[in-house]
N, C-alpha and C. Protein backbone atom coordinates (compact mmCIF):
# COMPACT_ATOMS: atom_id res chain seq x y z
N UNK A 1 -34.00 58.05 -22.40
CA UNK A 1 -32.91 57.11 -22.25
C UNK A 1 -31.64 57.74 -22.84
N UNK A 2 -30.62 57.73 -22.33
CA UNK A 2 -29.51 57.92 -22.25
C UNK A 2 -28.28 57.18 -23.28
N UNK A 3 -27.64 57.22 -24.42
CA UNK A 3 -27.53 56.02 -25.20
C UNK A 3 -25.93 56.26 -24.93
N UNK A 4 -24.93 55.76 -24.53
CA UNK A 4 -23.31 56.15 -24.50
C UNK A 4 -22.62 54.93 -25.55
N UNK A 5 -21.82 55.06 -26.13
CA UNK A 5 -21.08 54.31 -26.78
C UNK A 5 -19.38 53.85 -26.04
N UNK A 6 -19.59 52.80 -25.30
CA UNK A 6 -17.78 52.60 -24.62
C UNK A 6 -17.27 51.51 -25.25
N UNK A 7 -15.97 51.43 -24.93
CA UNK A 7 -14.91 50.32 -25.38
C UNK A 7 -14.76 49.88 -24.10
N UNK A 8 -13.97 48.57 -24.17
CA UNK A 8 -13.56 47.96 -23.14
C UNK A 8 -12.59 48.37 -22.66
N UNK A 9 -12.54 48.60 -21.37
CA UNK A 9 -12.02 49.41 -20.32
C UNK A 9 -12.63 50.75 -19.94
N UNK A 10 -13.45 51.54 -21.03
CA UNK A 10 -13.61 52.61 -20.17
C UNK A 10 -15.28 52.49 -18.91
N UNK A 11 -15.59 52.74 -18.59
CA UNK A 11 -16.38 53.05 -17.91
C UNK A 11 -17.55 54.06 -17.59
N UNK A 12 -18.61 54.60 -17.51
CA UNK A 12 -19.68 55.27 -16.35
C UNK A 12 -19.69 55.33 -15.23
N UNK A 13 -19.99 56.80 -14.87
CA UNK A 13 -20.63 57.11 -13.66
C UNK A 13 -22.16 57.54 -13.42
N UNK A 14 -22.51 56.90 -12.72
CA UNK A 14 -24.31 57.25 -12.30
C UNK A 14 -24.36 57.86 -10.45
N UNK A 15 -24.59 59.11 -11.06
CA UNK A 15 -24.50 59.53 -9.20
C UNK A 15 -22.61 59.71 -9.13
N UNK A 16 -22.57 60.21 -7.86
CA UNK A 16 -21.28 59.87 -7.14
C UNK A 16 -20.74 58.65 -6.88
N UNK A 17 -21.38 57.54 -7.24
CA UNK A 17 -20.95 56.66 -6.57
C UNK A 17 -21.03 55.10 -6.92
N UNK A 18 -21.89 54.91 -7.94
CA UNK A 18 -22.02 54.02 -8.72
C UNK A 18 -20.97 54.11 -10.78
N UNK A 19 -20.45 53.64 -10.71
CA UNK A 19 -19.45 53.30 -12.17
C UNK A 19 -19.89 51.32 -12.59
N UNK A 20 -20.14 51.78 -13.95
CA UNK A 20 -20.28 50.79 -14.89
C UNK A 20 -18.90 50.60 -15.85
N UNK A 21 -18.60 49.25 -16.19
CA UNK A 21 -17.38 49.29 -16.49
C UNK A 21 -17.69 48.38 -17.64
N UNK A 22 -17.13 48.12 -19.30
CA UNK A 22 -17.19 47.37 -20.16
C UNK A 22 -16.22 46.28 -19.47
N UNK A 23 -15.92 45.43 -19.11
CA UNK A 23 -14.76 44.48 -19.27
C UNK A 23 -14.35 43.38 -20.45
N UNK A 24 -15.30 43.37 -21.06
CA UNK A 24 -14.87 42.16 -22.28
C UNK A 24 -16.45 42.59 -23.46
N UNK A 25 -16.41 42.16 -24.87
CA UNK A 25 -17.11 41.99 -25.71
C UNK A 25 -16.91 40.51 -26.25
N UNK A 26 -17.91 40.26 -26.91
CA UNK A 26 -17.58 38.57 -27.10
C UNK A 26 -19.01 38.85 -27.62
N UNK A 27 -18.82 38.94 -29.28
CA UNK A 27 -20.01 38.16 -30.72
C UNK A 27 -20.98 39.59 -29.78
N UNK A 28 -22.17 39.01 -29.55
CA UNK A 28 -23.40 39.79 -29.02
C UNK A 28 -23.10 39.97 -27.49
N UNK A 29 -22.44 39.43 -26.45
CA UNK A 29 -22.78 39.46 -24.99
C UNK A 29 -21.52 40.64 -24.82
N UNK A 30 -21.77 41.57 -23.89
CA UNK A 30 -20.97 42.20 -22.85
C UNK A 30 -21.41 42.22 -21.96
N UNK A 31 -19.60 42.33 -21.07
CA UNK A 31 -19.63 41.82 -19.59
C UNK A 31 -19.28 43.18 -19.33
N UNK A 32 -20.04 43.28 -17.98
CA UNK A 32 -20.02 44.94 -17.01
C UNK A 32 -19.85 44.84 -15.99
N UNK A 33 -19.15 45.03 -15.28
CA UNK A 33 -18.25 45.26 -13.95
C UNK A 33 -19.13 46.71 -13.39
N UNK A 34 -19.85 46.20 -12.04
CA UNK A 34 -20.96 47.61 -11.38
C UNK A 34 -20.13 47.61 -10.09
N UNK A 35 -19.77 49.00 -9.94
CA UNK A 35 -19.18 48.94 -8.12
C UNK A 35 -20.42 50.20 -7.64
N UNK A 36 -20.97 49.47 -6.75
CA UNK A 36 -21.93 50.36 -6.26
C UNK A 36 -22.06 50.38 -4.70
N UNK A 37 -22.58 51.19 -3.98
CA UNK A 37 -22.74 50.87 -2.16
C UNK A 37 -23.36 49.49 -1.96
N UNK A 38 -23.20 49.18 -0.89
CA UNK A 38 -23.91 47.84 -0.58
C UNK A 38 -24.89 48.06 -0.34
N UNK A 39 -25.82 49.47 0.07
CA UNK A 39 -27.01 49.31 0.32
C UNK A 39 -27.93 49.49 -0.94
N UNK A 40 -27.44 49.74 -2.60
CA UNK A 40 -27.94 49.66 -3.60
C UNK A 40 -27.86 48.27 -4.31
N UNK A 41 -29.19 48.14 -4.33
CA UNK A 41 -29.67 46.75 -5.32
C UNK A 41 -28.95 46.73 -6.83
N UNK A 42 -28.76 45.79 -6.97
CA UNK A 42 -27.87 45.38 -8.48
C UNK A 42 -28.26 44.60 -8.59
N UNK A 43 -29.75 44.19 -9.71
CA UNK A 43 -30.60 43.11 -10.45
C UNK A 43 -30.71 43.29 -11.83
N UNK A 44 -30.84 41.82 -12.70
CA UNK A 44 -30.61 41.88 -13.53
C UNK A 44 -31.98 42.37 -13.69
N UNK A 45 -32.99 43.09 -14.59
CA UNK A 45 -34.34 43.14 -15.06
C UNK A 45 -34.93 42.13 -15.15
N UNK A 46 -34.62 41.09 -15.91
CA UNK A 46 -35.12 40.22 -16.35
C UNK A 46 -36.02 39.23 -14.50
N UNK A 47 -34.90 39.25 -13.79
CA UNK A 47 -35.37 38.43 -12.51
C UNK A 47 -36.18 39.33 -11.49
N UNK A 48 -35.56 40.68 -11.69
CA UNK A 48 -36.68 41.61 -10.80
C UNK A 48 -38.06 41.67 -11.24
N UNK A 49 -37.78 41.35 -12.68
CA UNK A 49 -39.56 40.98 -13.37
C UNK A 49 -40.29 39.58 -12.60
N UNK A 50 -39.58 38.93 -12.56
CA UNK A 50 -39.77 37.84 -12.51
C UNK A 50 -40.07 37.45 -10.77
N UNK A 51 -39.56 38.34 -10.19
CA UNK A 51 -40.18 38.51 -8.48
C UNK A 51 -41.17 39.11 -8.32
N UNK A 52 -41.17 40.56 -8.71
CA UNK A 52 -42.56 41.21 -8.75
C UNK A 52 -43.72 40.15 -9.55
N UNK A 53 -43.91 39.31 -10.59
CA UNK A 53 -45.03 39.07 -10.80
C UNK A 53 -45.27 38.10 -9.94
N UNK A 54 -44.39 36.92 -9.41
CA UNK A 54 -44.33 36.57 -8.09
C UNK A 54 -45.24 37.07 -7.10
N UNK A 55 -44.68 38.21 -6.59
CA UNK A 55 -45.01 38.84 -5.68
C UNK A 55 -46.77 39.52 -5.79
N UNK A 56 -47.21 39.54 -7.07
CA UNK A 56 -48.61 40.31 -7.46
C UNK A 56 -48.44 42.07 -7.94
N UNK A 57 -46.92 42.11 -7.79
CA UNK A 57 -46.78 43.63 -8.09
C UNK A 57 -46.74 44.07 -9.81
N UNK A 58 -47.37 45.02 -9.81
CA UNK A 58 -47.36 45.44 -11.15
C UNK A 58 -45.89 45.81 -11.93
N UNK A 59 -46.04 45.10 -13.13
CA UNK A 59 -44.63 45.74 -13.74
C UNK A 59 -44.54 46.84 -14.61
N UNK A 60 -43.23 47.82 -14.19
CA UNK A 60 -42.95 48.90 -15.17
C UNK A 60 -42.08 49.86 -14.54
């Protein structure tokens, strides 16, 4: 795992083509701004867990 330290406003790149962006901090929550292709999925973990066991698929 990969660990980066940003402030609000700067941003990541993953690939060519996907950028992660800080936009706000607030106590414990940050908000992230993802511009990615439309044909790449953008899920939170928590609910993609939550389909796969749904679904019978193994998680990990």
């Amino acid at each position: 795992m990969l660990i980066l330290t940003r402030k609000i406003g700067e941003s990541l790149l993953i690939g060519d083509n996907i950028r992660v962006a800080v936009l706000e901090i607030r106590g414990k929550q940050v908000r992230l701004g993802i511009e990615a292709p439309p044909d790449i999925a953008v899920m939170r973990e928590e609910l993609c867990q939550q389909v796969n066991r749904k679904n019978g698929r193994p998680q990990g």
